[in-house]
N, C-alpha and C. Protein backbone atom coordinates (compact mmCIF):
# COMPACT_ATOMS: atom_id res chain seq x y z
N UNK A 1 0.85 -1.18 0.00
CA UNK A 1 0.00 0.00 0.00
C UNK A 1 0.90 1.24 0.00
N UNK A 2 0.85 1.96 -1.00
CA UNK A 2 1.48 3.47 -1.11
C UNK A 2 0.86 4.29 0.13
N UNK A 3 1.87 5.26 0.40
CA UNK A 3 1.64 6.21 1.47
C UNK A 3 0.65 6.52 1.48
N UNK A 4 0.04 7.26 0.27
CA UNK A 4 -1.06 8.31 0.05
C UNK A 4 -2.39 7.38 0.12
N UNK A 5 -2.27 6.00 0.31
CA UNK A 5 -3.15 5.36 0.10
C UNK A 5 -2.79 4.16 1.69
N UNK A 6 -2.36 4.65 2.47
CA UNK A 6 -2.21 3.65 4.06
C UNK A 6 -2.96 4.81 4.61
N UNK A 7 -3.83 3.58 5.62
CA UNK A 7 -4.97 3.83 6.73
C UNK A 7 -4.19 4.27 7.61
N UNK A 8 -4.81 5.52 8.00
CA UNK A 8 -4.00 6.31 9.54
C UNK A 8 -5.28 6.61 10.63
N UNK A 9 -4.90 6.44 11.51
CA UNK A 9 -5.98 7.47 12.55
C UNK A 9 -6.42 8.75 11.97
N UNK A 10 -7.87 8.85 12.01
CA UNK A 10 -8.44 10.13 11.54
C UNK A 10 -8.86 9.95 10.01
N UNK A 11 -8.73 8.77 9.58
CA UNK A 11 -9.13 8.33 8.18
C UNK A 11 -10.57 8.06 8.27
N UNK A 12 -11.22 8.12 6.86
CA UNK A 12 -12.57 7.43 6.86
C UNK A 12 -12.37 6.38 6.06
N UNK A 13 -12.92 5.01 6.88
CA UNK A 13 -13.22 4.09 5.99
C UNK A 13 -14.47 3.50 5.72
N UNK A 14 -14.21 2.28 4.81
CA UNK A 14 -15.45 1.39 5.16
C UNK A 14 -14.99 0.34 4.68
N UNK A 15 -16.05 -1.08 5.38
CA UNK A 15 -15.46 -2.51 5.05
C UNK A 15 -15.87 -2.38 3.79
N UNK A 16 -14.51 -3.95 3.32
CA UNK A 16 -15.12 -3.72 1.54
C UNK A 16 -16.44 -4.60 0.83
N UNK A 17 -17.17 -5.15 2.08
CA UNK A 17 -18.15 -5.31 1.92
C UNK A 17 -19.77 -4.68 2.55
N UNK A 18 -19.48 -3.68 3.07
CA UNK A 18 -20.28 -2.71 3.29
C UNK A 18 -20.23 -1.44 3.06
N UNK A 19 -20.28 -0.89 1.27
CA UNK A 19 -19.66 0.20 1.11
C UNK A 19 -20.87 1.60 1.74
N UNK A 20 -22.28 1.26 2.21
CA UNK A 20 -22.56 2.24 2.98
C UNK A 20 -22.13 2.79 4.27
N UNK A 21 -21.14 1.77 5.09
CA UNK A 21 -20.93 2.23 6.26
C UNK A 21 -19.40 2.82 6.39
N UNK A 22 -19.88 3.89 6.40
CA UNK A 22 -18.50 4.93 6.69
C UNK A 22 -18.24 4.97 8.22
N UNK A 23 -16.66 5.17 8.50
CA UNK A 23 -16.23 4.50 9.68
C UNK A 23 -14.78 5.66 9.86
N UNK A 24 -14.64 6.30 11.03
CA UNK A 24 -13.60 6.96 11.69
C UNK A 24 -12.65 5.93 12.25
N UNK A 25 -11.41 6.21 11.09
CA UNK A 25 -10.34 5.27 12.38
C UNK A 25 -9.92 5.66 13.24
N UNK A 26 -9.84 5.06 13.97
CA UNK A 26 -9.51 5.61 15.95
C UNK A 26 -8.46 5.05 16.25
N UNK A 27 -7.62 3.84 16.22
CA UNK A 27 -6.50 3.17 16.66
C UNK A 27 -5.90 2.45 15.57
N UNK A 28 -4.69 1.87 15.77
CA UNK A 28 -4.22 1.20 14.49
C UNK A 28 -3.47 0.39 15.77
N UNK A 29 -3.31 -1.00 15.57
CA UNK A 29 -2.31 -2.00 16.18
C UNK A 29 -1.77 -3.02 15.51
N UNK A 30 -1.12 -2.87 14.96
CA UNK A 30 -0.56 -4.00 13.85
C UNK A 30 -1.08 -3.81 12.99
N UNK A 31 -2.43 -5.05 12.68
CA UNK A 31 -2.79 -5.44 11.58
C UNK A 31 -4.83 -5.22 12.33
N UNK A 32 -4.78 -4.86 13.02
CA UNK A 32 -5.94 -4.90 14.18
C UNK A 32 -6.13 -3.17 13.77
N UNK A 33 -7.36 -2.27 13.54
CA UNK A 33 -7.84 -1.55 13.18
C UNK A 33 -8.88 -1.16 14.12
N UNK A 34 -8.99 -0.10 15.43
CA UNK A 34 -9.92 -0.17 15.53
C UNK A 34 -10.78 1.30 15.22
N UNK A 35 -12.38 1.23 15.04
CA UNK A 35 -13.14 2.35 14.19
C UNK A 35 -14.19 2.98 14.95
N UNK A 36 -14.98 4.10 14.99
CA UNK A 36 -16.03 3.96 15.62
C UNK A 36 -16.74 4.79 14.18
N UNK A 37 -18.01 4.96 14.63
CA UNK A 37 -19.56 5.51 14.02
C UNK A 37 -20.27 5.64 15.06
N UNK A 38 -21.23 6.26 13.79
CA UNK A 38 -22.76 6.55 14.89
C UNK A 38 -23.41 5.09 14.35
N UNK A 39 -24.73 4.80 15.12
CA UNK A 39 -25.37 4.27 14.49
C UNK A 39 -27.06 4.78 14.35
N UNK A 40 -28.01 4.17 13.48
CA UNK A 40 -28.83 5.29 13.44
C UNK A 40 -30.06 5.95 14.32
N UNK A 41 -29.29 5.56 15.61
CA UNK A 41 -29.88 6.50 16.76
C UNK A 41 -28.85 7.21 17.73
N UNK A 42 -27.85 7.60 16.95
CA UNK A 42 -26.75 8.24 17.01
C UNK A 42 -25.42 7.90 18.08
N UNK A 43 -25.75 6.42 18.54
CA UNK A 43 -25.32 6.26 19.65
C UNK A 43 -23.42 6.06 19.16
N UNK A 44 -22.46 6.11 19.81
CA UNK A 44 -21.11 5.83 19.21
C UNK A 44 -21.15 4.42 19.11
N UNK A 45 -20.69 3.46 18.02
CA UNK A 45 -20.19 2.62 18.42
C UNK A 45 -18.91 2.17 17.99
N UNK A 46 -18.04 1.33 18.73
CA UNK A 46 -16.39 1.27 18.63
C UNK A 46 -16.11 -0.55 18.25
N UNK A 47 -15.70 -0.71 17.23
CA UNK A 47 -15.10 -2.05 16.89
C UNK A 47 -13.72 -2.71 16.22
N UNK A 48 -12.62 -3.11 16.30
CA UNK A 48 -11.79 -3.77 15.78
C UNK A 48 -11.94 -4.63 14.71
N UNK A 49 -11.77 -4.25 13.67
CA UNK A 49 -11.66 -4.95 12.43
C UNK A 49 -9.91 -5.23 12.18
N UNK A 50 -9.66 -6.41 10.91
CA UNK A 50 -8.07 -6.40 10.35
C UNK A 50 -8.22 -5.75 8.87
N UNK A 51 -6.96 -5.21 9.42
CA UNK A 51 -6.73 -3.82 7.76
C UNK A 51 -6.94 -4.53 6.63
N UNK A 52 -7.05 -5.84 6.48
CA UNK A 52 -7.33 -6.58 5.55
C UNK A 52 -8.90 -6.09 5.18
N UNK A 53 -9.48 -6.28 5.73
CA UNK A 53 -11.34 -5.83 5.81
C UNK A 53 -11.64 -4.72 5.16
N UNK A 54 -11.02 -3.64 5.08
CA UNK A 54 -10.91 -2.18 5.59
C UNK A 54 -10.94 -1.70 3.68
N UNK A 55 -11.52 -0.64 3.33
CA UNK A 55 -10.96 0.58 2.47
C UNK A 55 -10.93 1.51 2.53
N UNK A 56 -10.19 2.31 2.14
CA UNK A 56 -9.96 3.48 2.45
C UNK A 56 -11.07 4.80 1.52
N UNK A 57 -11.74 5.69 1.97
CA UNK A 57 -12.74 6.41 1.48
C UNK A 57 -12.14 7.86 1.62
N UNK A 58 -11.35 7.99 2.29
CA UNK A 58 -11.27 9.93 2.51
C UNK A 58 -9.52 10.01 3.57
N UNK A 59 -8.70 10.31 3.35
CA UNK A 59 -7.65 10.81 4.21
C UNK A 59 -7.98 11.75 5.04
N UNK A 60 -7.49 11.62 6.44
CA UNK A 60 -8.04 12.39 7.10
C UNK A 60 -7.72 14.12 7.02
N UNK A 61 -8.38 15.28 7.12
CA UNK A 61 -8.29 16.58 6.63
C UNK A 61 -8.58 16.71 5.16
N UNK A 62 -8.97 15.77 4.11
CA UNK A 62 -8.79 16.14 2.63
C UNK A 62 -10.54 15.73 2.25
């Protein structure tokens, strides 16, 4: 994965099989990813996915 294109904290993603759910990365540990969202009664929720799962939708600030 090129720079401009590796998952950092503050990225938006989404799994690559759920391209409606957009996802704030919050932690990175290895290969362990973890994200939060709202869900649609706005509550936070926080989960660990592997960067394998993961695409990348927006760099964070751009």
């Amino acid at each position: 994965m090129s720079s401009e294109n590796k998952i950092e904290p503050g990225d938006v993603v989404k799994l690559s099989g759920a391209p409606n759910l957009h996802m704030t990365v919050d932690h990175i540990s290895g290969n362990d990813v973890t994200c939060i969202w709202f869900d649609g009664s706005l509550h936070t929720i926080s989960h660990k996915f592997s960067l394998s799962a993961l695409v990348l939708v927006k760099k964070k600030g751009h």
